[in-house]
C-alpha atoms as a PDB file:
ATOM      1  CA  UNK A   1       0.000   0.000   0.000  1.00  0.00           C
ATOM      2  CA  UNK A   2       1.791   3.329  -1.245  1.00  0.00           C
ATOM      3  CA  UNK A   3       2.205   6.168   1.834  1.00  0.00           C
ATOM      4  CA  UNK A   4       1.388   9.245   0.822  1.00  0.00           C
ATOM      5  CA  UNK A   5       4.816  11.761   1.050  1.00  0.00           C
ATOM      6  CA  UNK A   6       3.199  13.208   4.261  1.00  0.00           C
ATOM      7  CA  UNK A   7       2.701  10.549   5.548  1.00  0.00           C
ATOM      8  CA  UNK A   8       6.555   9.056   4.523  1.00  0.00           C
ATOM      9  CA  UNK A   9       8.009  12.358   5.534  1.00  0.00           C
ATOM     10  CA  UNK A  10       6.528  11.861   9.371  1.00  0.00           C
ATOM     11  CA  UNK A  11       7.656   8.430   9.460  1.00  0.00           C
ATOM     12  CA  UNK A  12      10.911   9.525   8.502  1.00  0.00           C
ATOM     13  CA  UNK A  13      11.229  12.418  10.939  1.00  0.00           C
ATOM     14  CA  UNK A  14       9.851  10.009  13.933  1.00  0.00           C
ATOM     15  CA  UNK A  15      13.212   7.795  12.697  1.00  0.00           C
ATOM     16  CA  UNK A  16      15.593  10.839  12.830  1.00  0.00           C
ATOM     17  CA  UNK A  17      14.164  12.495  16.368  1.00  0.00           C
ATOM     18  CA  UNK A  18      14.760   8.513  17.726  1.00  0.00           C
ATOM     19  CA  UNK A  19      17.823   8.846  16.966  1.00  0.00           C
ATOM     20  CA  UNK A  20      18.376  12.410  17.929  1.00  0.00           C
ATOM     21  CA  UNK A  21      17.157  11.199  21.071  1.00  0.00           C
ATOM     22  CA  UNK A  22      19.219   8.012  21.373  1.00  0.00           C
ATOM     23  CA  UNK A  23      22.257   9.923  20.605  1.00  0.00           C
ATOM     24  CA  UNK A  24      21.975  12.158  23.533  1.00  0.00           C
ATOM     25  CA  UNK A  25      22.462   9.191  25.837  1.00  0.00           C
ATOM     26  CA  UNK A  26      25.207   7.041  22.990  1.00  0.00           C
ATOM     27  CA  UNK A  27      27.298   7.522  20.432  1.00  0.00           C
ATOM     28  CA  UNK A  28      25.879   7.210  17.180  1.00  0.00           C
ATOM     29  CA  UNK A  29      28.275   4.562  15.739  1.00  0.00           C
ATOM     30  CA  UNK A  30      27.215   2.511  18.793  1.00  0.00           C
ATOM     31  CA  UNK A  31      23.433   2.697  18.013  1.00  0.00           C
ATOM     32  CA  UNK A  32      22.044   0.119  16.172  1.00  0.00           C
ATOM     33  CA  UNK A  33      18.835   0.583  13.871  1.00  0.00           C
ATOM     34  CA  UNK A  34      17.143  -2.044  15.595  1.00  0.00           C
ATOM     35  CA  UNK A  35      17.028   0.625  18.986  1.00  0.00           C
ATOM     36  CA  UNK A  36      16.119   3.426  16.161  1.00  0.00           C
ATOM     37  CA  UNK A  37      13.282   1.606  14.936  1.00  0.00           C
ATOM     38  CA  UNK A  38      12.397   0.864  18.490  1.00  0.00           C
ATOM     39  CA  UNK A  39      12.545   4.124  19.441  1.00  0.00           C
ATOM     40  CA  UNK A  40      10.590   5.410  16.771  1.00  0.00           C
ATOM     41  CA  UNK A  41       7.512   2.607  16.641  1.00  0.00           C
ATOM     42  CA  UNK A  42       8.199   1.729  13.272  1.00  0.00           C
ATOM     43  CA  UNK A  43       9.986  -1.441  11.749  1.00  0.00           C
ATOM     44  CA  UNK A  44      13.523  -2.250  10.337  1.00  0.00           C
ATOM     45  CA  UNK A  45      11.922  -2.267   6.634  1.00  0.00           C
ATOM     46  CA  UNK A  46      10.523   1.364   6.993  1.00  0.00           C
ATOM     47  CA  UNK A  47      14.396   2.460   7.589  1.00  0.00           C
ATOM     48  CA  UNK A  48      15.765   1.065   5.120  1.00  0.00           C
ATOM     49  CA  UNK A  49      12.938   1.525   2.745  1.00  0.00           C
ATOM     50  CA  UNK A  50      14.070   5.470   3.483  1.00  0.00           C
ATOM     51  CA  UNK A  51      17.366   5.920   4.600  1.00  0.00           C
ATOM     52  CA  UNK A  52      20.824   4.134   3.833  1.00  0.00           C
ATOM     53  CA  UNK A  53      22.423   5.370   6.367  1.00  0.00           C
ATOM     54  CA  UNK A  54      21.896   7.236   9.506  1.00  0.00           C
ATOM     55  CA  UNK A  55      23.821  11.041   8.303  1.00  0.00           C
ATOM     56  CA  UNK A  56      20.465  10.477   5.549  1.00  0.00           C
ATOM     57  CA  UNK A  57      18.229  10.290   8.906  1.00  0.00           C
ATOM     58  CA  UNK A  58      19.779  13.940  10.547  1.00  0.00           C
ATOM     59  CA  UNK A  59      20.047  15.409   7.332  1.00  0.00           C
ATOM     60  CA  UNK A  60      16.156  15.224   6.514  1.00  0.00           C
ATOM     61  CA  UNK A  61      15.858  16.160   9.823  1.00  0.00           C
ATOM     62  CA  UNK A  62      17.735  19.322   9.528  1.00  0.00           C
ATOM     63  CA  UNK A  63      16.292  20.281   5.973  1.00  0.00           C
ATOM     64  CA  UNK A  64      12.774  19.637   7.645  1.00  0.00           C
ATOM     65  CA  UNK A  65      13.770  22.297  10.832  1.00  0.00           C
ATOM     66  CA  UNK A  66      14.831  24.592   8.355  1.00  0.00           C
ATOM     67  CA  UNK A  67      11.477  24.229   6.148  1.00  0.00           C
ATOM     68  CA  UNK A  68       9.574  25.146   9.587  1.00  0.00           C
ATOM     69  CA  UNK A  69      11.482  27.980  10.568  1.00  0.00           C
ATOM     70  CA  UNK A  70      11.364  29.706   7.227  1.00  0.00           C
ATOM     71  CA  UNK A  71       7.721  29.550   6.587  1.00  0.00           C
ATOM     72  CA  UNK A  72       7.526  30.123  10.722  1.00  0.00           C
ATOM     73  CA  UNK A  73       9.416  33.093  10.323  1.00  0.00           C
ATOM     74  CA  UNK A  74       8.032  34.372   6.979  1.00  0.00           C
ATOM     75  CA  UNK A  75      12.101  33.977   5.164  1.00  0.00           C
ATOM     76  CA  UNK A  76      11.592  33.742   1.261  1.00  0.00           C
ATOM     77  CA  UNK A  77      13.171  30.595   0.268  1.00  0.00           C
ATOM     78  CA  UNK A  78      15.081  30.894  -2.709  1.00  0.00           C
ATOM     79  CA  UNK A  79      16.909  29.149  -5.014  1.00  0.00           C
ATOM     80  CA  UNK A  80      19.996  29.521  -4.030  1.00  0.00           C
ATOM     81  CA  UNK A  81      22.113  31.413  -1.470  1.00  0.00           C
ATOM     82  CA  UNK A  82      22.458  35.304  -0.881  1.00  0.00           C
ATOM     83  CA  UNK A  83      24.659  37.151   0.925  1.00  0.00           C
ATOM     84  CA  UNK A  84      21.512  39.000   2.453  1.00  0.00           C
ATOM     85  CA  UNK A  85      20.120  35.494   4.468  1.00  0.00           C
ATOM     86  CA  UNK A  86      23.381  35.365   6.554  1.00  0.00           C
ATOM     87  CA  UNK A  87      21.497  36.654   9.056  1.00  0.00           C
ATOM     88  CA  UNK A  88      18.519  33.908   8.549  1.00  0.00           C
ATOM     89  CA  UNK A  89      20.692  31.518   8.537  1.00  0.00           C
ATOM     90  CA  UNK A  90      22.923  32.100  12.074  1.00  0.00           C
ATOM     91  CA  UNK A  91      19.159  32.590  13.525  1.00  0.00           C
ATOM     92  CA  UNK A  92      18.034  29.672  12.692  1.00  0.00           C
ATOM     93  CA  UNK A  93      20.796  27.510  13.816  1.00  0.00           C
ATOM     94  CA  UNK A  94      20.943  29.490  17.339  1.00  0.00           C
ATOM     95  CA  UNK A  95      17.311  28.183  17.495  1.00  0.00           C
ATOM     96  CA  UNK A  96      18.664  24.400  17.267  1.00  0.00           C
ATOM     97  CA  UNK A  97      21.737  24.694  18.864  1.00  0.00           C
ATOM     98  CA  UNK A  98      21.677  22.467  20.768  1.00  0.00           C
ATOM     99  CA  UNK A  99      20.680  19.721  18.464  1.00  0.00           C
ATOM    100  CA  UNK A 100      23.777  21.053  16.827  1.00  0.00           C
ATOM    101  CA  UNK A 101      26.107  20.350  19.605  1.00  0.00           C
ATOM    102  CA  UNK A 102      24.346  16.986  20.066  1.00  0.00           C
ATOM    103  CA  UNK A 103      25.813  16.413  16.052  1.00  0.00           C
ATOM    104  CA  UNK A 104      29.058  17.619  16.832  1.00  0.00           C
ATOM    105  CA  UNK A 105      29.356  15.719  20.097  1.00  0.00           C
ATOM    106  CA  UNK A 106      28.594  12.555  18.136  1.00  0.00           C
ATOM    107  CA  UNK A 107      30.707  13.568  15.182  1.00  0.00           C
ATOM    108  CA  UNK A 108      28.076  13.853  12.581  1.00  0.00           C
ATOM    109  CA  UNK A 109      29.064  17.309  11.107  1.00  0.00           C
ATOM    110  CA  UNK A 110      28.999  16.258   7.550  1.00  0.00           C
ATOM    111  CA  UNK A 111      24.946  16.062   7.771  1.00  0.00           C
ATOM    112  CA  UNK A 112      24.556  19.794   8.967  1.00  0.00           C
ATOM    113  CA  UNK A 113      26.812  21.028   6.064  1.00  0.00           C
ATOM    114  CA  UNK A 114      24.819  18.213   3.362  1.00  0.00           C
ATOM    115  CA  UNK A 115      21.483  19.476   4.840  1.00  0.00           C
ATOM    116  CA  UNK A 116      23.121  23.187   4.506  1.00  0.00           C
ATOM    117  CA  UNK A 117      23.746  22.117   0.775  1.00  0.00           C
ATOM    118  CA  UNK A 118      20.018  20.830   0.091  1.00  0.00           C
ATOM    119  CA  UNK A 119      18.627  24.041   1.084  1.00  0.00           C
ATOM    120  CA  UNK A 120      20.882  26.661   0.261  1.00  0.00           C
ATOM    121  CA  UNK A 121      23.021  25.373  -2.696  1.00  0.00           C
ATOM    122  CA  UNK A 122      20.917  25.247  -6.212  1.00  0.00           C
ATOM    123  CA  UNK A 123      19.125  22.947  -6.924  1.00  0.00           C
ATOM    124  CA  UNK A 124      18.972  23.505 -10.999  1.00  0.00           C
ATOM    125  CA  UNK A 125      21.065  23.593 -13.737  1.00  0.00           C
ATOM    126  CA  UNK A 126      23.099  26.692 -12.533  1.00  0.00           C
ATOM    127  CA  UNK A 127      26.077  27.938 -14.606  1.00  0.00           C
ATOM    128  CA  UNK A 128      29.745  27.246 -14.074  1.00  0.00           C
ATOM    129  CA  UNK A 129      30.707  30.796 -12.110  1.00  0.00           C
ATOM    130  CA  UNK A 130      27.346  30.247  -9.576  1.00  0.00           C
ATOM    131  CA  UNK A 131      28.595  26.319  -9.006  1.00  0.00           C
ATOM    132  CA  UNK A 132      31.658  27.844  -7.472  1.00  0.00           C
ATOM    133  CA  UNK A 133      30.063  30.911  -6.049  1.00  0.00           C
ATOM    134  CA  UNK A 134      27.742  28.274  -4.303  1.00  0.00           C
ATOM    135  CA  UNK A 135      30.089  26.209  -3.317  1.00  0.00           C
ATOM    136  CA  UNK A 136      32.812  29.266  -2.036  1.00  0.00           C
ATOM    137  CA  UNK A 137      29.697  30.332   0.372  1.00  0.00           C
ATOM    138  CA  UNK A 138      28.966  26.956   1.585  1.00  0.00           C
ATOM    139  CA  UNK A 139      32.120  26.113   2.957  1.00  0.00           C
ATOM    140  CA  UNK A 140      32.909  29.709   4.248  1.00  0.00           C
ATOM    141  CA  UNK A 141      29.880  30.143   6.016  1.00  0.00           C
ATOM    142  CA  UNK A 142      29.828  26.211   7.226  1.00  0.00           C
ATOM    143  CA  UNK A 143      33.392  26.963   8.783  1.00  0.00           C
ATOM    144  CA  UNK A 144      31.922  30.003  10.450  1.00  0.00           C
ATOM    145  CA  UNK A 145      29.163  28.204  11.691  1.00  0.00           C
ATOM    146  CA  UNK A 146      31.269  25.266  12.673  1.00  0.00           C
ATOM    147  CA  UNK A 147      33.900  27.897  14.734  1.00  0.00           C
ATOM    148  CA  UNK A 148      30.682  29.633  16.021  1.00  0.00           C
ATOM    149  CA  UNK A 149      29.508  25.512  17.742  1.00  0.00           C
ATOM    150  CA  UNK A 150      32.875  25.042  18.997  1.00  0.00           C
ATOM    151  CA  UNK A 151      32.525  28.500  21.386  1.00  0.00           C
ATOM    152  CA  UNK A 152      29.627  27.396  22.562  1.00  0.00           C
ATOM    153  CA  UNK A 153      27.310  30.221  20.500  1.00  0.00           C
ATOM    154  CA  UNK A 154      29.206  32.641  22.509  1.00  0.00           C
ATOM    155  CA  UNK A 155      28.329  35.029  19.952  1.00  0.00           C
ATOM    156  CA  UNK A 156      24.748  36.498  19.043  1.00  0.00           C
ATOM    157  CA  UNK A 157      23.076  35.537  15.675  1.00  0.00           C
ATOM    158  CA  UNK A 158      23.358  39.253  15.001  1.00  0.00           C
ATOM    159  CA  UNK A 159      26.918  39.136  15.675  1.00  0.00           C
ATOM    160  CA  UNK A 160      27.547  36.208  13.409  1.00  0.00           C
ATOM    161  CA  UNK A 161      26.199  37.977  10.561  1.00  0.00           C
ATOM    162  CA  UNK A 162      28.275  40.782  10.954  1.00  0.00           C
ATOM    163  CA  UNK A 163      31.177  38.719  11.479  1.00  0.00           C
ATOM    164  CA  UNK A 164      30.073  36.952   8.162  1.00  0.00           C
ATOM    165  CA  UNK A 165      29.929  40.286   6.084  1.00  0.00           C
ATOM    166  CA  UNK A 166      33.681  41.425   7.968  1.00  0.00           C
ATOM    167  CA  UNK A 167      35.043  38.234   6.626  1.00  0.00           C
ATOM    168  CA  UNK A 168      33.329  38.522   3.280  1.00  0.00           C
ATOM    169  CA  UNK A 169      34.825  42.440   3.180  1.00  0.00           C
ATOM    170  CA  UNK A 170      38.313  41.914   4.292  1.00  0.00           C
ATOM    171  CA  UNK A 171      40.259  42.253   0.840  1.00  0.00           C
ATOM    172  CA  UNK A 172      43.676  42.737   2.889  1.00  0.00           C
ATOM    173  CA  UNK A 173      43.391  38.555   3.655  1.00  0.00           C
ATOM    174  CA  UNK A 174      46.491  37.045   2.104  1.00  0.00           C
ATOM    175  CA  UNK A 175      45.600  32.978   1.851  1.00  0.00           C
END
């Protein structure tokens, strides 16, 4: 019997919070999807039927937080990433930081800068110079926001972005 996709996408999201929630109390190379599945009420099949792996599982996850909090917060989603949302964007992950630092503790980094790609990267046939342009803000602002995680979000959201823009302005940086 086919599911329909809102129906798929809340099974999947009860998978990822399980083991969001098991990860808190284990490492996540130490969790098995048998306790995921547990966790979440569903069985083994309806992981696998969705996700190969559990980065997949926090990723959606993290794409899915970022869906609410735009339309929550009335953010124009575009197609691809502007200068102009760095301010969105640090909000946004001060709101979950501490899922964040739950990732980080675990070591599961790479699905915080995939999930950044999904959302913020394009998503259509873009042209050579906005591949690179894409791909130059995603790592710069993914190392600011992974510096920003390891202080603790000592800094405001506000203060990020201006960071960001300092960075972004400082010409007199010799690589």
């Amino acid at each position: 019997m086919a599911r329909d996709a809102k129906t798929t996408d809340y099974l999947k999201e009860c998978m990822a919070d399980a083991l969001i929630r098991l990860m808190e109390e284990k490492d996540a190379e130490r969790i098995s999807v048998t306790e995921i599945t547990a966790a979440a009420g569903v069985g083994r099949a309806t992981w696998f039927r969705h996700f190969n792996a559990k980065a997949e599982a926090l990723t959606f996850k993290l794409v899915r937080l970022w869906d609410r909090w735009t339309e929550a917060n009335r953010i124009p989603v575009h197609t691809r990433f502007k200068l102009e949302h760095s301010l969105a964007f640090f909000r946004f992950n001060h709101s979950i930081r501490e899922l964040l630092q739950t990732l980080y503790k675990n070591g599961m980094q790479s699905c915080i800068y995939d999930a950044f790609c999904l959302v913020m990267l394009p998503q259509y046939e873009a042209s050579l110079v906005e591949r690179y342009q894409s791909r130059f803000y995603a790592h710069g602002v993914f190392g600011l926001l992974e510096e920003w995680v390891k202080r603790d979000f000592a800094e405001t959201p506000e203060q990020m972005a201006e960071i960001f823009f300092q960075v972004m302005d400082d010409r007199s940086t010799v690589l």
